[in-house]
N, C-alpha and C. Protein backbone atom coordinates (compact mmCIF):
# COMPACT_ATOMS: atom_id res chain seq x y z
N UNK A 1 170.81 94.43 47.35
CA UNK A 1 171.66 93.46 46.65
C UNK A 1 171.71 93.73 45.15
N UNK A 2 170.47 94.12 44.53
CA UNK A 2 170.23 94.73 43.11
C UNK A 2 171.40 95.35 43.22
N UNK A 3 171.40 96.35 43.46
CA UNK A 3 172.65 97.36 43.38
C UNK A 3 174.15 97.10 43.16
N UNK A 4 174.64 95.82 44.20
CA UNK A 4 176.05 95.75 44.44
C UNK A 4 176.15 94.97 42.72
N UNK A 5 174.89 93.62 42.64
CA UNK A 5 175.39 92.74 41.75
C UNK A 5 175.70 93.66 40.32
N UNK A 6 175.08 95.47 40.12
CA UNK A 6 175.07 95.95 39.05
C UNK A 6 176.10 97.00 39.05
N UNK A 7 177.17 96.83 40.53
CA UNK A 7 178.29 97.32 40.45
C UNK A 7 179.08 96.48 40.34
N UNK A 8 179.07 95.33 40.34
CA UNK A 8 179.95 93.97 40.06
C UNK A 8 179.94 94.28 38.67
N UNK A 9 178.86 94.10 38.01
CA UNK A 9 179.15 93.83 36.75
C UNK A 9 179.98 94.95 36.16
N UNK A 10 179.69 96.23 36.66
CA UNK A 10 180.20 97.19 35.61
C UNK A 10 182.14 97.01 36.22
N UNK A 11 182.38 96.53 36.94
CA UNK A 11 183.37 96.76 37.15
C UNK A 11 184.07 95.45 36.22
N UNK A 12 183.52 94.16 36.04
CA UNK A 12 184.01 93.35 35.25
C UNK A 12 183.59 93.44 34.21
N UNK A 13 183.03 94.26 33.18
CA UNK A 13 182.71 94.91 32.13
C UNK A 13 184.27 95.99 32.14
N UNK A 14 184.38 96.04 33.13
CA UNK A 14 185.19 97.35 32.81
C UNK A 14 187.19 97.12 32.46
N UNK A 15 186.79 95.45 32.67
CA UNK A 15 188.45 94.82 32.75
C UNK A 15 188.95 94.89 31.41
N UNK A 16 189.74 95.84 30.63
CA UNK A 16 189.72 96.04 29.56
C UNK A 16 190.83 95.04 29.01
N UNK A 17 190.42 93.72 28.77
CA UNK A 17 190.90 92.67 28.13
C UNK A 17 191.83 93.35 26.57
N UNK A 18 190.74 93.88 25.51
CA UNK A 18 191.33 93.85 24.67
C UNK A 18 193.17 94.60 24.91
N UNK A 19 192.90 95.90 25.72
CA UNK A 19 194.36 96.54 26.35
C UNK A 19 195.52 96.05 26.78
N UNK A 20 194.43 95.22 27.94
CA UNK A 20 195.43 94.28 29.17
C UNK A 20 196.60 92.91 28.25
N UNK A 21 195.92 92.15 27.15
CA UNK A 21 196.29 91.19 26.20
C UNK A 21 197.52 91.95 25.33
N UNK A 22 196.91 92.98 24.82
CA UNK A 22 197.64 93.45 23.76
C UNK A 22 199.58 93.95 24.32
N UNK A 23 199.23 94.88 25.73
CA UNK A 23 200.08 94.91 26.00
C UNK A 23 201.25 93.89 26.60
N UNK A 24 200.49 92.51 27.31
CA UNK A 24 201.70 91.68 27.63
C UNK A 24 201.95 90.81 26.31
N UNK A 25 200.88 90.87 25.35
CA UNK A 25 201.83 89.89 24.13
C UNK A 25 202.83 90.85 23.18
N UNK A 26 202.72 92.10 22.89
CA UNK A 26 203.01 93.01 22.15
C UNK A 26 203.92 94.20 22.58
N UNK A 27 203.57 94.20 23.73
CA UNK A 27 204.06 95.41 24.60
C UNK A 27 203.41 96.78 23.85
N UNK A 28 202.09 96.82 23.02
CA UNK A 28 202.01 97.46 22.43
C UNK A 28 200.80 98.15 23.32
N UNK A 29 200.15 99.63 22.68
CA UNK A 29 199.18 100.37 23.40
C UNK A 29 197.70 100.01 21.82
N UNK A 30 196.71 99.26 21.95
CA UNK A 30 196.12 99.22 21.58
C UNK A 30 194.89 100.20 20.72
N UNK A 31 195.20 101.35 21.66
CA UNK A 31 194.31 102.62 21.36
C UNK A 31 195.35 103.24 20.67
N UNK A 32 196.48 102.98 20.19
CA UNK A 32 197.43 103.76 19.50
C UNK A 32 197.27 103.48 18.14
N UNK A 33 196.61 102.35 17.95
CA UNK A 33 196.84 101.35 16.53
C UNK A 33 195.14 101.22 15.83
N UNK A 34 195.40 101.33 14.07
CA UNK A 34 193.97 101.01 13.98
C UNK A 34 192.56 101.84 14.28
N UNK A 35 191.39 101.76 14.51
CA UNK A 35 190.71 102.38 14.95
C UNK A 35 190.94 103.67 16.14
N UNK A 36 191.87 102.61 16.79
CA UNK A 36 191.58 102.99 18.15
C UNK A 36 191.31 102.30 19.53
N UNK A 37 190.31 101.66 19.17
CA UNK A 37 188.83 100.79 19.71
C UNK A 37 189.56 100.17 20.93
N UNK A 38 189.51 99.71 21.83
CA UNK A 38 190.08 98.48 22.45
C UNK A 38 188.89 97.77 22.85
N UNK A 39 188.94 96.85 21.38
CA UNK A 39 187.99 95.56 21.30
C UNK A 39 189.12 94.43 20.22
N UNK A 40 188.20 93.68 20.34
CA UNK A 40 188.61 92.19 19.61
C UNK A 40 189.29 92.65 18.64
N UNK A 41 188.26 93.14 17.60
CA UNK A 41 188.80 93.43 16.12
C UNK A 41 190.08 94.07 16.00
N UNK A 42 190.14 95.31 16.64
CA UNK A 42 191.15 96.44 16.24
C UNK A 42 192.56 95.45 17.47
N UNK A 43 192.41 94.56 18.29
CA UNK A 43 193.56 93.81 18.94
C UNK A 43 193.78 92.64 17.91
N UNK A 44 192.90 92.71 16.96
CA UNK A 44 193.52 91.16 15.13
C UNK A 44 194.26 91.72 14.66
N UNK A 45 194.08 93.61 14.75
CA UNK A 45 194.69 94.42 13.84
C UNK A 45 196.45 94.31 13.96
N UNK A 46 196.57 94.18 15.71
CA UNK A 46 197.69 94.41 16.59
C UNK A 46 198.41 92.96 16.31
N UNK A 47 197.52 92.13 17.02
CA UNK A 47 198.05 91.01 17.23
C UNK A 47 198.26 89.45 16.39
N UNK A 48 196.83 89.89 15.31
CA UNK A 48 197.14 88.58 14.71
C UNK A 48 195.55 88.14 15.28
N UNK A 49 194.69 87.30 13.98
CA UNK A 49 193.59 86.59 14.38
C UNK A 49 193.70 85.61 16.31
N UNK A 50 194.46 84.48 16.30
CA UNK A 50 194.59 84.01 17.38
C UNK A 50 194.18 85.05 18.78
N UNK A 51 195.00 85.60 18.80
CA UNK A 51 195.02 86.64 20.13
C UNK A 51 193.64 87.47 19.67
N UNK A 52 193.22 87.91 18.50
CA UNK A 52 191.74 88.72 18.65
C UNK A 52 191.00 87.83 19.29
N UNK A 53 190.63 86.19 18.67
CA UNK A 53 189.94 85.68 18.95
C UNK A 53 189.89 85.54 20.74
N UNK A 54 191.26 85.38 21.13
CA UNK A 54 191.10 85.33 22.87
C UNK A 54 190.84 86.36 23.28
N UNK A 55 190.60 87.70 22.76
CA UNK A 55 190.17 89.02 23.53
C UNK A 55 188.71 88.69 23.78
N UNK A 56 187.93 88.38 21.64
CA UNK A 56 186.68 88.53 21.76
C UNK A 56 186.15 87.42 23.28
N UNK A 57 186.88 86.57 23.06
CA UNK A 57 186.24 85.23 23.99
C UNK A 57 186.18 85.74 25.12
N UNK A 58 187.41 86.71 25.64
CA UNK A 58 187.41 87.22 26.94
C UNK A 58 186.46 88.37 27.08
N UNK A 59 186.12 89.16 26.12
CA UNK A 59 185.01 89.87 26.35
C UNK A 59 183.68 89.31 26.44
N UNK A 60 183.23 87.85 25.53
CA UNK A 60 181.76 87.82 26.00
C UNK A 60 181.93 87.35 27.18
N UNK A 61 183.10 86.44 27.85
CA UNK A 61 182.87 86.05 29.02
C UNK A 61 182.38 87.19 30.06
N UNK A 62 183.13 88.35 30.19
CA UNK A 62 182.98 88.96 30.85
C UNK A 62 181.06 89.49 31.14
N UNK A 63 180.50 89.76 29.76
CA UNK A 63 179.22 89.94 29.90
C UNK A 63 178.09 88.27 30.58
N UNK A 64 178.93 87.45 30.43
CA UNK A 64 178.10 85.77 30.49
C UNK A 64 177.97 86.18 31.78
N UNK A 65 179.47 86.34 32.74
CA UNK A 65 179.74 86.35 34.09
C UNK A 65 178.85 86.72 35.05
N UNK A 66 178.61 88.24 34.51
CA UNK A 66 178.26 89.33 35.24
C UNK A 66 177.15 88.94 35.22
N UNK A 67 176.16 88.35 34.48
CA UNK A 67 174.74 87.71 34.44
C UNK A 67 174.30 86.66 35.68
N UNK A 68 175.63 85.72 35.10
CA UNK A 68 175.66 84.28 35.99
C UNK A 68 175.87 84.80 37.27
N UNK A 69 176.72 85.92 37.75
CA UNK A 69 177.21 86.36 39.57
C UNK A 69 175.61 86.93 40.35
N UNK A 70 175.19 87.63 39.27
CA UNK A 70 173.76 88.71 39.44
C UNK A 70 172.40 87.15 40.19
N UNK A 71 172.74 86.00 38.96
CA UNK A 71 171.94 84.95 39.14
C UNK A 71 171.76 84.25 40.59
N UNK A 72 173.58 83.99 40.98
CA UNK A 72 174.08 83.12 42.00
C UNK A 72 174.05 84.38 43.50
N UNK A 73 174.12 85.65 43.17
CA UNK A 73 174.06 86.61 44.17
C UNK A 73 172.69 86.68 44.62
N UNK A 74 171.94 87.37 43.86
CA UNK A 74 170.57 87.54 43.85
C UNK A 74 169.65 86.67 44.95
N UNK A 75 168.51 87.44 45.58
CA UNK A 75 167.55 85.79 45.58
C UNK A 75 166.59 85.80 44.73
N UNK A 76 166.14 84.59 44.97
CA UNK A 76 165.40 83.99 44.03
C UNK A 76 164.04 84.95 43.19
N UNK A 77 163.51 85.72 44.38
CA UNK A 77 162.13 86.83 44.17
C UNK A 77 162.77 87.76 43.80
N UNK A 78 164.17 87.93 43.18
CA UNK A 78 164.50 89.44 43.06
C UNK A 78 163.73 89.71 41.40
N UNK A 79 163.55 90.68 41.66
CA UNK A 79 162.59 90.96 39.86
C UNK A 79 163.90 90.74 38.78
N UNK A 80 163.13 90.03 37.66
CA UNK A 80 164.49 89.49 36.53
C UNK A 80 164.98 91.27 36.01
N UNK A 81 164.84 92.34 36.44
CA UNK A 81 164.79 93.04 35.54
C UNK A 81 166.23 93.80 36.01
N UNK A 82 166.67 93.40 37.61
CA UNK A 82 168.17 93.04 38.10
C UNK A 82 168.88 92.67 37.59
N UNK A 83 168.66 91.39 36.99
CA UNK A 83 169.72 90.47 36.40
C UNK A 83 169.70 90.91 34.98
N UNK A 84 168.70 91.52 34.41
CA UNK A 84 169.27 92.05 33.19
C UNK A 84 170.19 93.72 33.12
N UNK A 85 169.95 94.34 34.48
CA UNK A 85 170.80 95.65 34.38
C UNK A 85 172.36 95.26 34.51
N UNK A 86 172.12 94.17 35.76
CA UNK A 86 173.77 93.68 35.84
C UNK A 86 174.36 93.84 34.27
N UNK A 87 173.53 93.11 33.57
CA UNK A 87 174.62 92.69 32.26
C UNK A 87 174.70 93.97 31.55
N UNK A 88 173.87 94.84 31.53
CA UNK A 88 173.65 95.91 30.79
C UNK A 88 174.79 96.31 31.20
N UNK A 89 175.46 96.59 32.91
CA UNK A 89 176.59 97.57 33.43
C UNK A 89 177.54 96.76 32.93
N UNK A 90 177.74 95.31 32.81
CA UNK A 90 178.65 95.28 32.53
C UNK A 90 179.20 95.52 30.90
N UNK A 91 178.08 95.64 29.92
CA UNK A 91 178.15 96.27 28.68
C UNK A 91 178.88 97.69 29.07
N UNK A 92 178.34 98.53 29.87
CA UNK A 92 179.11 100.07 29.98
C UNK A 92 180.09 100.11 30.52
N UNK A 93 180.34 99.23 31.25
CA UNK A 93 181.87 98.95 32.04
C UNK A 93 182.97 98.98 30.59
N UNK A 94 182.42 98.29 29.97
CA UNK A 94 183.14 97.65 28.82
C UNK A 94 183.50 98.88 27.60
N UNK A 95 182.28 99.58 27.55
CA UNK A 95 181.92 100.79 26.88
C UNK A 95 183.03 101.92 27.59
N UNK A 96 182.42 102.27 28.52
CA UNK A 96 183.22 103.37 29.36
C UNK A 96 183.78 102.60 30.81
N UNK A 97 185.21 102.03 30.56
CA UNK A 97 186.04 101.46 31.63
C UNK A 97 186.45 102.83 32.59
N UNK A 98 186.38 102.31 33.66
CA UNK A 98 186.74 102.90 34.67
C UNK A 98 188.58 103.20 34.71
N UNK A 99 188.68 102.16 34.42
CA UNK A 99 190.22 101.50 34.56
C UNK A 99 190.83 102.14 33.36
N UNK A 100 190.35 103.11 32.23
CA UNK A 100 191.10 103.47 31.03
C UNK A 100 190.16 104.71 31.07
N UNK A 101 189.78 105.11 31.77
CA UNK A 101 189.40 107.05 32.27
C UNK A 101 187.99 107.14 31.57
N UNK A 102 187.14 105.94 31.52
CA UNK A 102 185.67 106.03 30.90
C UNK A 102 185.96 106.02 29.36
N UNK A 103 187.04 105.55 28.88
CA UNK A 103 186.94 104.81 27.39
C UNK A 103 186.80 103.56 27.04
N UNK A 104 186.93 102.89 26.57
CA UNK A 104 186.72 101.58 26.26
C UNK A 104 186.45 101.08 24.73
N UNK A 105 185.98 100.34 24.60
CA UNK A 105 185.36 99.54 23.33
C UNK A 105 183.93 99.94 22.77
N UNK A 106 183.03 98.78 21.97
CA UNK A 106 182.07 99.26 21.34
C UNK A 106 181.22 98.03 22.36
N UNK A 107 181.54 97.23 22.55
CA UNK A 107 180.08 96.46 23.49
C UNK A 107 179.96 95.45 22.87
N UNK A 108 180.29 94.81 21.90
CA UNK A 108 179.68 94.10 20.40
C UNK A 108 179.72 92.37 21.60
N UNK A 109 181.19 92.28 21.79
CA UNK A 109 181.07 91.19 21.92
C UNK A 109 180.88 90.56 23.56
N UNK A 110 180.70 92.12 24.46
CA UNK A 110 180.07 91.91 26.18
C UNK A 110 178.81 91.84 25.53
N UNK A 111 178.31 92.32 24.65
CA UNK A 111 176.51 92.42 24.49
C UNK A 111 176.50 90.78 24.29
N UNK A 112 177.15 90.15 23.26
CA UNK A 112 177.38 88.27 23.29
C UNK A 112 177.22 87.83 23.99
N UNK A 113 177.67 87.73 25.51
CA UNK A 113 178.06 87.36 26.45
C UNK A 113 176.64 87.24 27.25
N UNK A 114 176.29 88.77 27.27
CA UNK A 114 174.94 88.82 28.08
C UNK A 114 173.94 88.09 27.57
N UNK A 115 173.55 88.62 26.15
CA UNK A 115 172.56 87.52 25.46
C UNK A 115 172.86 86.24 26.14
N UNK A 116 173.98 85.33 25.58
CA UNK A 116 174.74 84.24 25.62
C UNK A 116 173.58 83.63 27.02
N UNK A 117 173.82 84.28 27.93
CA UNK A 117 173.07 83.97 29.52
C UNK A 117 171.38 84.14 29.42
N UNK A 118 171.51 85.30 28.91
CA UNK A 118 169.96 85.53 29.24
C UNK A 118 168.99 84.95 28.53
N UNK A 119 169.54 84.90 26.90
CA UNK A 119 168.49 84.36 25.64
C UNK A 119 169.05 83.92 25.29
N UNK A 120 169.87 82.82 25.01
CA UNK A 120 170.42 81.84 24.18
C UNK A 120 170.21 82.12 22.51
N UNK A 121 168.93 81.87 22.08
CA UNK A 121 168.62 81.82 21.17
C UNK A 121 168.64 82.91 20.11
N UNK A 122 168.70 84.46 20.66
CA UNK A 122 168.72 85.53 20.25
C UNK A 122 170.67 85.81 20.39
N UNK A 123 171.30 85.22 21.11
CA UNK A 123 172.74 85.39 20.98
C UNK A 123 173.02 84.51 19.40
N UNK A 124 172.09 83.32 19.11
CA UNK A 124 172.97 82.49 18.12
C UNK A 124 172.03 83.53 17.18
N UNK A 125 171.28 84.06 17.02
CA UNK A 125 170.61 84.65 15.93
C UNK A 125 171.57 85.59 15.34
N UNK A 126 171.97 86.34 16.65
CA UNK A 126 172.77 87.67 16.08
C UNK A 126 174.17 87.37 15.59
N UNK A 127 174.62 86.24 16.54
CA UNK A 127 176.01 85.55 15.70
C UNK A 127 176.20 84.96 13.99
N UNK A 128 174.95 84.53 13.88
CA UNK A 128 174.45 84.46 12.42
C UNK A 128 174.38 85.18 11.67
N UNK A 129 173.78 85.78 12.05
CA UNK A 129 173.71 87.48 11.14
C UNK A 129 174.56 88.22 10.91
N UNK A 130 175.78 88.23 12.01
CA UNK A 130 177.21 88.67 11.86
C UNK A 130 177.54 88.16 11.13
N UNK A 131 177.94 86.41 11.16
CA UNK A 131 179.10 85.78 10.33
C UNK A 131 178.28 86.42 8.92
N UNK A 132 177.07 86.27 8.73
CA UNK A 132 176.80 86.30 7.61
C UNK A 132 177.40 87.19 6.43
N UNK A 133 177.18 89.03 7.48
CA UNK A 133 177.25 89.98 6.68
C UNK A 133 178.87 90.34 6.77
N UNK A 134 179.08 89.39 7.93
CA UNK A 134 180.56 89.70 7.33
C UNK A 134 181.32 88.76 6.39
N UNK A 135 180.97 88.07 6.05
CA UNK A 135 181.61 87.36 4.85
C UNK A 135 181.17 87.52 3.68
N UNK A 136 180.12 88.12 3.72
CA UNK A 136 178.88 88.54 2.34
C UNK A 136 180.10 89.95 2.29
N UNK A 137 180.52 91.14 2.77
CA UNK A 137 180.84 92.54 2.84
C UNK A 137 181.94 92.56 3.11
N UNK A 138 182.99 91.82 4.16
CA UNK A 138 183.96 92.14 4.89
C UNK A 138 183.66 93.14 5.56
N UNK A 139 182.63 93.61 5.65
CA UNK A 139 182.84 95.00 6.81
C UNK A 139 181.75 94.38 8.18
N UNK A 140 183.41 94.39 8.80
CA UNK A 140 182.90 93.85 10.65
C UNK A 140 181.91 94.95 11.24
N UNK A 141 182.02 96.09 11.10
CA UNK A 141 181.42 97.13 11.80
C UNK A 141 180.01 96.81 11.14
N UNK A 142 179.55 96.93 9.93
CA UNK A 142 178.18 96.77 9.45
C UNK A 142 177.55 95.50 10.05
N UNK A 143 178.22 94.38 10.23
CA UNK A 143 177.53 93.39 10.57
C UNK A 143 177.16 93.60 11.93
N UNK A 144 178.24 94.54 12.74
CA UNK A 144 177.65 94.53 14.41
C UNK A 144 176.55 95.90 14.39
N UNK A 145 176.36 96.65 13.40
CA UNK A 145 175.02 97.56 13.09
C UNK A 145 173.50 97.10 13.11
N UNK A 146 173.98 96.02 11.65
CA UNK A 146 172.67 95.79 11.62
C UNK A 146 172.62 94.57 12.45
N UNK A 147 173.24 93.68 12.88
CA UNK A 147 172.79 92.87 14.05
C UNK A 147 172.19 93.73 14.52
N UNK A 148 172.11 94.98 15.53
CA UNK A 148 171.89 95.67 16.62
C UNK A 148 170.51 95.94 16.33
N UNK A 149 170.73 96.62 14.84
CA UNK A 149 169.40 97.42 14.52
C UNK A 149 168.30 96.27 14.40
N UNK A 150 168.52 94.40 14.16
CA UNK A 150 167.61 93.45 14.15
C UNK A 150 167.17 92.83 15.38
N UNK A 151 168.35 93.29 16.54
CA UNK A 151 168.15 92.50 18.07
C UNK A 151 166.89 92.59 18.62
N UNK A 152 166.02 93.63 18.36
CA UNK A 152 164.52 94.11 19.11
C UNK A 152 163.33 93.43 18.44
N UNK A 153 163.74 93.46 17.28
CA UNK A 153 162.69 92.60 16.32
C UNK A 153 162.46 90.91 16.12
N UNK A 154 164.21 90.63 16.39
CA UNK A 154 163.72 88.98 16.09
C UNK A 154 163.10 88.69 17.64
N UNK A 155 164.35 89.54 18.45
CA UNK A 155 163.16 89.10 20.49
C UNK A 155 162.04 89.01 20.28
N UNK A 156 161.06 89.97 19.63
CA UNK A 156 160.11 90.19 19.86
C UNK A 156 159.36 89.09 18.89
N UNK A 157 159.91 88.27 18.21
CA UNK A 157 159.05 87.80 17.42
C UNK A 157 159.89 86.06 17.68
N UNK A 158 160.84 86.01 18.23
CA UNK A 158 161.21 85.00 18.58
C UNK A 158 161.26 84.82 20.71
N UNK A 159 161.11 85.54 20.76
CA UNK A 159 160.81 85.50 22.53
C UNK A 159 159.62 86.12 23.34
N UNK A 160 159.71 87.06 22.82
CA UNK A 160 158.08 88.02 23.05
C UNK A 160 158.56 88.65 24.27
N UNK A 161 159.21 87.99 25.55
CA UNK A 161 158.90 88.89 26.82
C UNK A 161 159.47 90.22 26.45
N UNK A 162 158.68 90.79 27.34
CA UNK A 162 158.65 92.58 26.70
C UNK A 162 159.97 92.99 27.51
N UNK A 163 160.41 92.48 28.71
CA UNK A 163 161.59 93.06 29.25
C UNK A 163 162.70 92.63 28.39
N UNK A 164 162.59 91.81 27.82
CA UNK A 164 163.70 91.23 26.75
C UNK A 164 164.02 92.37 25.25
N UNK A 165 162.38 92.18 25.24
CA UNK A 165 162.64 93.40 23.70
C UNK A 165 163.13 94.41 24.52
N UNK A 166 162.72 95.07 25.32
CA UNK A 166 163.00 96.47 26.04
C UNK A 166 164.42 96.29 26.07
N UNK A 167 165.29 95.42 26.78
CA UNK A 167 166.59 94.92 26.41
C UNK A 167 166.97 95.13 25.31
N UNK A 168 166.83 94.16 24.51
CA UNK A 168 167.74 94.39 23.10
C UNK A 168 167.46 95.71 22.43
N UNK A 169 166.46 96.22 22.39
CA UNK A 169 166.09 97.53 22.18
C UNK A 169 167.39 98.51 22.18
N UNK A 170 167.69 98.45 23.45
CA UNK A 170 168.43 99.49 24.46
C UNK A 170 169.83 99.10 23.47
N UNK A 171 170.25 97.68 23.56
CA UNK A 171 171.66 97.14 23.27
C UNK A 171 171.47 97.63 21.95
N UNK A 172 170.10 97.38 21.34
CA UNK A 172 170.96 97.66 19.57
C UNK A 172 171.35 99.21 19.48
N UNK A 173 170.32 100.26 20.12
CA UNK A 173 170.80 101.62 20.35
C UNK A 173 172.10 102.12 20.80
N UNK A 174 172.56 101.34 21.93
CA UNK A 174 174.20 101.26 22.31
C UNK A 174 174.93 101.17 21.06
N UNK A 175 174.67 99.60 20.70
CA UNK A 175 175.56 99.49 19.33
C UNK A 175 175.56 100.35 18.46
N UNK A 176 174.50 101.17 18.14
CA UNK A 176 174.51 102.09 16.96
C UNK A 176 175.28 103.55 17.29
N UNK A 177 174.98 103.49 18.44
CA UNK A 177 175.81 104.87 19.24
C UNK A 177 177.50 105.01 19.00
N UNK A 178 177.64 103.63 19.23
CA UNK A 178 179.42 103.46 19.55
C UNK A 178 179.96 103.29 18.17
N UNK A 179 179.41 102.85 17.14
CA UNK A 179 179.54 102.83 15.74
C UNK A 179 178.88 104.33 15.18
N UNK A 180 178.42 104.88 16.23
CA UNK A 180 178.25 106.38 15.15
C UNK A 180 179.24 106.78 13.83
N UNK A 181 180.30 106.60 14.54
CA UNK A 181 181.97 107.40 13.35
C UNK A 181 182.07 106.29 12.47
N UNK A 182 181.57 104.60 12.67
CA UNK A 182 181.48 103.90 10.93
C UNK A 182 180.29 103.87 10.47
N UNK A 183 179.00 104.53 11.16
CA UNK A 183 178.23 104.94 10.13
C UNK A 183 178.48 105.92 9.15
N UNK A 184 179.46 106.95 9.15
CA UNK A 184 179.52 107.97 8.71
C UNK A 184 180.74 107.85 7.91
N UNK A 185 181.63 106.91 8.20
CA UNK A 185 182.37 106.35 7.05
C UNK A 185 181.62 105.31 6.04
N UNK A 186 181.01 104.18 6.73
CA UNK A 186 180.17 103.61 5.22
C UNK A 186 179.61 104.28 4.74
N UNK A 187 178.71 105.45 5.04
CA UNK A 187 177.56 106.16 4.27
C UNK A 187 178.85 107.08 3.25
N UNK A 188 179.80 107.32 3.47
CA UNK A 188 180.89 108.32 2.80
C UNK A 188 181.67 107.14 1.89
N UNK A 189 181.79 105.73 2.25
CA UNK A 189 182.21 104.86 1.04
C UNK A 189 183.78 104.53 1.68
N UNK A 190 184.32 104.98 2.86
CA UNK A 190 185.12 105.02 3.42
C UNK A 190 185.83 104.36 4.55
N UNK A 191 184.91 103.38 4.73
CA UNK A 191 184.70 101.96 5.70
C UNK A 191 185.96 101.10 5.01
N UNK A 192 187.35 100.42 5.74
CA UNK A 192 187.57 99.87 5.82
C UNK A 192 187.25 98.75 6.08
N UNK A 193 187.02 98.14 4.87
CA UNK A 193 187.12 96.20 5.13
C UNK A 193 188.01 95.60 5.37
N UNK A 194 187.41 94.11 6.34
CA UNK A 194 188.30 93.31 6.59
C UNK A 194 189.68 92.64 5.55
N UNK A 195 190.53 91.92 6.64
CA UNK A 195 191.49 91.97 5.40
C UNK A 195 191.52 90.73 5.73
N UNK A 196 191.59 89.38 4.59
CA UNK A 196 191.70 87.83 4.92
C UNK A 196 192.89 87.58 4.04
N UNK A 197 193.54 86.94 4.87
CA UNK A 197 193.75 86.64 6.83
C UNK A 197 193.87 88.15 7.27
N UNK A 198 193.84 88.66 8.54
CA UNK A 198 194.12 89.49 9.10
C UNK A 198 195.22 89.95 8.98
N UNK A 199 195.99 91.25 8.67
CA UNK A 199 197.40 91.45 8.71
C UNK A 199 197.75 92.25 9.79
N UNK A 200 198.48 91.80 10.67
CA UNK A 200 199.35 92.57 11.76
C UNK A 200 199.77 93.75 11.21
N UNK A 201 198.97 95.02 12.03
CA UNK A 201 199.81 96.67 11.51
C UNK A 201 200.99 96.72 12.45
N UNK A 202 202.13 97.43 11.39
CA UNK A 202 203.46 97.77 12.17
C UNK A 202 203.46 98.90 12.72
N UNK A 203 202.50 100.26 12.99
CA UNK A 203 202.35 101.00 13.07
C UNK A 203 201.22 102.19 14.02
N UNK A 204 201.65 103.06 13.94
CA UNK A 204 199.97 103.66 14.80
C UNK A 204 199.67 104.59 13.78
N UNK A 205 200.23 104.46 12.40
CA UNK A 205 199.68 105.73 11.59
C UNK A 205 198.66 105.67 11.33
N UNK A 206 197.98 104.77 11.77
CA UNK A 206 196.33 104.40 10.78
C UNK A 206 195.31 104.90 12.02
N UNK A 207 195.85 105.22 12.97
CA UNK A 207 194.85 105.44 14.21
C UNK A 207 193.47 106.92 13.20
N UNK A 208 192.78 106.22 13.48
CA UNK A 208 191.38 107.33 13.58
C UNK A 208 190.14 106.93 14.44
């Protein structure tokens, strides 16, 4: 049963919301525009704050889900360490969709989702730490960095169970992985910041 609930998830990890949205409000191709990315952010780029915000929402759901199905599937003696891979697949679903040839997004806001279920308390930590550094910087990408790079440390000092740190561990490493190419633009000074309000691009010239 381990197994199926951690092919469930990756497959609803793998429903690429930010794509699926962009194209029936826009008729537009999301990976054409902007980053690239097909996540929340780079669909504000497309669509306008409103519609990012319903991607991001639809992406943590997707990670909450895949937790909660793993929970309600599962029995009761199954080792918790099931119900945390579920969410993990559905982070890589999300990462590398099946449904868009193993591309996808960065995880930022399925990793929400999973927390959201599993640790409550370590989801509002890292949401904090986001809003923070992104209104301190405007740069969205840094705030989902160093969230990542803090996820193992506050667990461990705000939750302790070791399968949890071992968790966030893993997620902040994901996060740092999929943000490799804006580490290497902030460290170069070359990081696009946010723009308030968000401005709708008319274009795909900005794709990198």
């Amino acid at each position: 049963m381990g197994i199926i609930t951690i092919a469930i998830g990756y497959i609803i990890g793998s429903i690429p919301f930010a794509y699926i949205v962009t194209r029936l409000i826009s008729g537009k191709d999301v990976r054409k525009f902007g980053s690239g990315n097909v996540g929340a952010t780079n669909a504000t780029r497309v669509m306008g704050l409103p519609y990012g915000l319903m991607v991001a929402g639809l992406d943590i759901f997707k990670g909450y889900i895949a937790v909660l199905l793993a929970r309600f599937i599962l029995p009761v003696e199954t080792p918790y360490y099931f119900i945390i891979l579920a969410g993990v697949a559905a982070i890589i679903g999300h990462n590398w969709s099946v449904f868009l040839k193993f591309t996808g997004g960065k995880g930022v806001a399925t990793t929400c989702g999973v927390l959201l279920n599993l640790i409550p308390v370590i989801f509002l930590i890292y949401v904090l730490i986001w809003i923070v550094i992104v209104l301190s910087t405007r740069y969205v990408s840094l705030a989902s960095i160093l969230g990542g790079i803090a996820l193992p440390f506050v667990t461990y000092y705000v939750n302790g169970n070791i399968l949890n740190v071992i968790l966030t561990a893993f997620l902040g490493i994901l996060i740092l992985y999929r943000h490799k190419g804006n580490i290497k633009r902030l460290l170069s000074g070359i990081e696009n910041r946010m723009k308030w309000p968000p401005k709708i691009e008319g274009s795909d010239s900005d794709v990198r």
